[in-house]
Protein backbone atom coordinates (compact mmCIF):
# COMPACT_ATOMS: atom_id res chain seq x y z
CA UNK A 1 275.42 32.72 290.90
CA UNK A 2 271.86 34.13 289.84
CA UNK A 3 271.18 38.09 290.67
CA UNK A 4 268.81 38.23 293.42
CA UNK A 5 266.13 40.93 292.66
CA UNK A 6 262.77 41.54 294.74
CA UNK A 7 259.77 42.00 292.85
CA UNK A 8 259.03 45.51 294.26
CA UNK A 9 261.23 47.35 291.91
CA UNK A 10 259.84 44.76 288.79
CA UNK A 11 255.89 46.23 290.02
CA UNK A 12 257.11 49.73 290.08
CA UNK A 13 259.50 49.29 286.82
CA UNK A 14 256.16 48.14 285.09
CA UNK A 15 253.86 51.19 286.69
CA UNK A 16 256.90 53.48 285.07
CA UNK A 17 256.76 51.57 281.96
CA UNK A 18 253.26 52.22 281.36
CA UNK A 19 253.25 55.55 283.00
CA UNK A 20 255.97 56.28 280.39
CA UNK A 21 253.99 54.73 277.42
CA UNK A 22 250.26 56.75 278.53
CA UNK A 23 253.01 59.94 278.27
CA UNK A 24 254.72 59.34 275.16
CA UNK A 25 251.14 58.80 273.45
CA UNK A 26 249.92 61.98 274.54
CA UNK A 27 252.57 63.89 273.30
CA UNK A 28 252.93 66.04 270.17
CA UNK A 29 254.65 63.93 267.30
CA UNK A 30 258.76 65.31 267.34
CA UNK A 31 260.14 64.43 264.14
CA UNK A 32 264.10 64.71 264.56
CA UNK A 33 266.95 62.83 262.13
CA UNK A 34 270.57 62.67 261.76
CA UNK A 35 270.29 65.27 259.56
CA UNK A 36 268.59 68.24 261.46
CA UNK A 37 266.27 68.60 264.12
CA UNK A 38 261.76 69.86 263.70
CA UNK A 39 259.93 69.80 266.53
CA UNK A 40 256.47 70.88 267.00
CA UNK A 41 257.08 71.04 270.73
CA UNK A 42 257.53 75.62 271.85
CA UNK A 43 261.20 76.47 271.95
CA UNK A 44 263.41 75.94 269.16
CA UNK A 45 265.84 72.71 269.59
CA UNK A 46 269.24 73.17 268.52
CA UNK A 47 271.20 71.40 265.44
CA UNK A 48 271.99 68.27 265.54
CA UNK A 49 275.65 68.73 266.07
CA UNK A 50 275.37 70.94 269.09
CA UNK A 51 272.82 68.50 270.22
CA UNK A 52 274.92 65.61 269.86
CA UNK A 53 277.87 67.56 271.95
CA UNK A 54 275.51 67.22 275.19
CA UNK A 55 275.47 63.40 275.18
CA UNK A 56 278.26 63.23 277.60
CA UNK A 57 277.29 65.85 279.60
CA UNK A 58 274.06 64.00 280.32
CA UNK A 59 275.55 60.33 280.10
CA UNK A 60 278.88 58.95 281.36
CA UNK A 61 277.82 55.46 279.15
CA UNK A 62 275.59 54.02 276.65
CA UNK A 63 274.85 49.94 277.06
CA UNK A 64 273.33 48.19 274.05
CA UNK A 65 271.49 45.06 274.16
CA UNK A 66 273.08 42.78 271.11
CA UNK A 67 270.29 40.83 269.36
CA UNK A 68 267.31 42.90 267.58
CA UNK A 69 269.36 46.38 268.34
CA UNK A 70 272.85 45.88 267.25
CA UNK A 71 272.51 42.72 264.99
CA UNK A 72 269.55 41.00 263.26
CA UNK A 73 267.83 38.40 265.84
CA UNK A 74 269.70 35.00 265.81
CA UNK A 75 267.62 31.51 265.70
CA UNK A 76 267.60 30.16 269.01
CA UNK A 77 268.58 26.67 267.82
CA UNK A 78 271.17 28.42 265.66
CA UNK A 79 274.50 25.97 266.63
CA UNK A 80 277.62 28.88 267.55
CA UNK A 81 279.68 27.51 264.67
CA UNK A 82 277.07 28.47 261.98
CA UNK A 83 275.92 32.18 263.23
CA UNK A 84 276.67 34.80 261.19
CA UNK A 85 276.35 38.10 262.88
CA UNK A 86 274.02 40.78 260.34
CA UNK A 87 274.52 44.23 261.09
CA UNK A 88 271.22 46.19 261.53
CA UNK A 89 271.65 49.39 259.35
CA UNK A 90 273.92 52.01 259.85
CA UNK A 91 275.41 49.88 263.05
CA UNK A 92 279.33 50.52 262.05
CA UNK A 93 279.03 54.31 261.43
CA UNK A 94 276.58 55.01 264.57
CA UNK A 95 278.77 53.33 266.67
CA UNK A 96 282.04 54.71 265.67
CA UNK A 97 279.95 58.26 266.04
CA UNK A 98 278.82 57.15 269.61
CA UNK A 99 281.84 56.00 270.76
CA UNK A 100 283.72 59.16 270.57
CA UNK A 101 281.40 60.65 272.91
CA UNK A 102 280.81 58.31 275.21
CA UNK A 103 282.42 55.31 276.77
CA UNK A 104 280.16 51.88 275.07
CA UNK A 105 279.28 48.43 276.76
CA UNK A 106 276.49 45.99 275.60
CA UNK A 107 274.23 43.37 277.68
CA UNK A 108 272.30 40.36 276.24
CA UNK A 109 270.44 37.38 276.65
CA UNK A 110 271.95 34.25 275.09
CA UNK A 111 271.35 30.38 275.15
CA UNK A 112 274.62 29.58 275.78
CA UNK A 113 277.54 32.02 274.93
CA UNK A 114 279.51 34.06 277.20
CA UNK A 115 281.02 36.89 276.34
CA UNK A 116 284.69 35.67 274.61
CA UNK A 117 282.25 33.56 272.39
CA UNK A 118 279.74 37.11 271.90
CA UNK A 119 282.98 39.03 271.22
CA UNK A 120 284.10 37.08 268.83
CA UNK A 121 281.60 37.36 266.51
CA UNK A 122 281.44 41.07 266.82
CA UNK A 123 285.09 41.17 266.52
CA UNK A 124 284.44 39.25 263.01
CA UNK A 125 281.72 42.06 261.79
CA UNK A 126 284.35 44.72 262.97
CA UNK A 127 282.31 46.04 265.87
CA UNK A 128 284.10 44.25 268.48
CA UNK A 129 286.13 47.17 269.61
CA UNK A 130 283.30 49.45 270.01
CA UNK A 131 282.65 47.59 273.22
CA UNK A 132 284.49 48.17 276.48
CA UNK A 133 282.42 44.98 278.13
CA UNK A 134 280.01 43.00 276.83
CA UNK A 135 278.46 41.02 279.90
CA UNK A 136 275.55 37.90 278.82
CA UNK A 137 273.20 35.84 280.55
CA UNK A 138 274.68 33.11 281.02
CA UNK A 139 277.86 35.05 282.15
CA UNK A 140 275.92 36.28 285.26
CA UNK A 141 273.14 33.01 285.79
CA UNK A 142 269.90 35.44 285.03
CA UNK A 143 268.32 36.38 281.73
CA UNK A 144 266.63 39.88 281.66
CA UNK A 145 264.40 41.53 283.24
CA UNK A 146 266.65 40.51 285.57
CA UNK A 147 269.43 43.33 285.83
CA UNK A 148 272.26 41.44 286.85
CA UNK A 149 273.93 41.51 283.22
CA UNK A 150 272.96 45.75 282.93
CA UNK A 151 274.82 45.43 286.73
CA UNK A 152 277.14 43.53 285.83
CA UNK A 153 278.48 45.74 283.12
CA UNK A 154 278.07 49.02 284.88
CA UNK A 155 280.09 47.61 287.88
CA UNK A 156 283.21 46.50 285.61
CA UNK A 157 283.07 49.97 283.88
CA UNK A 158 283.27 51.07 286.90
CA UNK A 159 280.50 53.43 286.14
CA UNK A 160 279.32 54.94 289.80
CA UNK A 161 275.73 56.54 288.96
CA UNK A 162 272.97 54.66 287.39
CA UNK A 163 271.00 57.70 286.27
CA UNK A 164 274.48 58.59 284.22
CA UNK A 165 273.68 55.07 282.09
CA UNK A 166 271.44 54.84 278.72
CA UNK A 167 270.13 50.83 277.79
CA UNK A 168 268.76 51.03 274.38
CA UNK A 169 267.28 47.93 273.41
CA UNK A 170 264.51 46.44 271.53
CA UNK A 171 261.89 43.69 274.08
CA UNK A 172 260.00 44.62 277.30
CA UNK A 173 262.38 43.22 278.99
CA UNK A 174 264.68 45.25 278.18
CA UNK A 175 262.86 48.23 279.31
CA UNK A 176 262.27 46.83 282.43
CA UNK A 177 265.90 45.63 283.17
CA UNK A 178 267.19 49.28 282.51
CA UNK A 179 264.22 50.35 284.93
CA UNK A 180 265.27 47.86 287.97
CA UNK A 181 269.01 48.89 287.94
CA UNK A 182 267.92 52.71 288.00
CA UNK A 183 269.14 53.33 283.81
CA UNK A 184 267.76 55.43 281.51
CA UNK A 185 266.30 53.25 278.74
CA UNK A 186 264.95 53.73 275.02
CA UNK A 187 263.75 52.05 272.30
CA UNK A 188 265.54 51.31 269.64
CA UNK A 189 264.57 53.08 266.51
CA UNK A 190 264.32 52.21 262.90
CA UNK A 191 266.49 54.51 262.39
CA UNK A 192 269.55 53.34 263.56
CA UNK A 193 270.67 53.51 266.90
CA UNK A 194 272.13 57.01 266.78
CA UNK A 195 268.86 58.10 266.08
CA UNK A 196 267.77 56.24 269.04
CA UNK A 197 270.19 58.11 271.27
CA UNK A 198 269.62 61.51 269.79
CA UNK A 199 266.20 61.02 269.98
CA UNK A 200 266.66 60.49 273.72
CA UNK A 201 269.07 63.51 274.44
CA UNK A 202 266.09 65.55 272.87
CA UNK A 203 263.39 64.69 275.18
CA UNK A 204 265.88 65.72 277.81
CA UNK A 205 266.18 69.18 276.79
């Protein structure tokens, strides 16, 4: 059954989006890695392993989109038998970091797979078991910006508060998926998607 959704929160997901975008631009450049933490921002931040402590205070979850954030984007026309999941950089070790401090799910648009056939190829790259759930489109009728997949995972994790949830992915749609079901949402960054998260927790503090 498709995910109904009004088009009220899509308008105001959009005026955030941009709102959000207008902000970001203004802002002094923060340059932060896995590595340490320079900011040109007053106040000093702290290092990056006390900073990395604070991700489950502020999140009770992290949900990854799959294609062009956690792997290398697919061919559409791609037939399952012949894809080969690619690991973006640094995917294993981020994760396995990640996972120990918070509990990890993923949402994603396919063509056709549902999530035993999704998990199966991450099982095969050895990420499988990073992921509590892995909802996909077609599991749920509705491709993003619909929410229903983000929903959909957050209700069978059993995860109570939206504002506790982080979507990293890589498409506008993603962004405005997170922004209808009430997540926090970022970008995923060329540097992994630690770095991504990190990056995050920063402009929290």
């Amino acid at each position: 059954m498709r995910y109904s959704w009004s088009a009220q929160p899509l308008v105001r997901a959009l005026r955030i989006r941009d709102a959000l975008r207008a902000t970001v631009a203004s802002r002094p450049t923060v340059w932060l890695s896995t590595h340490g933490v320079r900011s040109v921002r007053s106040g000093a931040r702290p290092a990056i392993s006390s900073m990395t402590r604070v991700i489950s205070t502020l999140l009770d979850a992290i949900i990854f989109d799959i294609g062009g954030t956690i792997v290398k984007e697919g061919e559409p026309t791609t037939p399952i038998g012949d894809l080969v999941p690619v690991l973006l950089p640094c995917v294993v070790a981020d994760l396995a970091f990640l996972s120990r401090r918070v509990r990890i799910g993923a949402a994603t648009n396919t063509f056709v797979m549902k999530e035993p056939a999704v998990r199966s190829l991450l099982d095969a790259a050895g990420i499988g078991r990073y992921f509590e759930v892995i909802v996909t489109s077609c599991d749920v009728g509705a491709a993003k910006p619909d929410p229903a997949s983000l929903i959909a995972v957050s209700t069978r994790m059993k995860l109570a508060d939206p504002g506790r949830i982080l979507y990293v992915g890589d498409r506008d749609t993603d962004e405005i998926a997170a922004r209808v079901a009430g997540f926090h949402f970022t970008y995923v960054h060329t540097g992994g998607i630690r770095e991504s998260v990190v990056r995050w927790v920063d402009g929290q503090l």
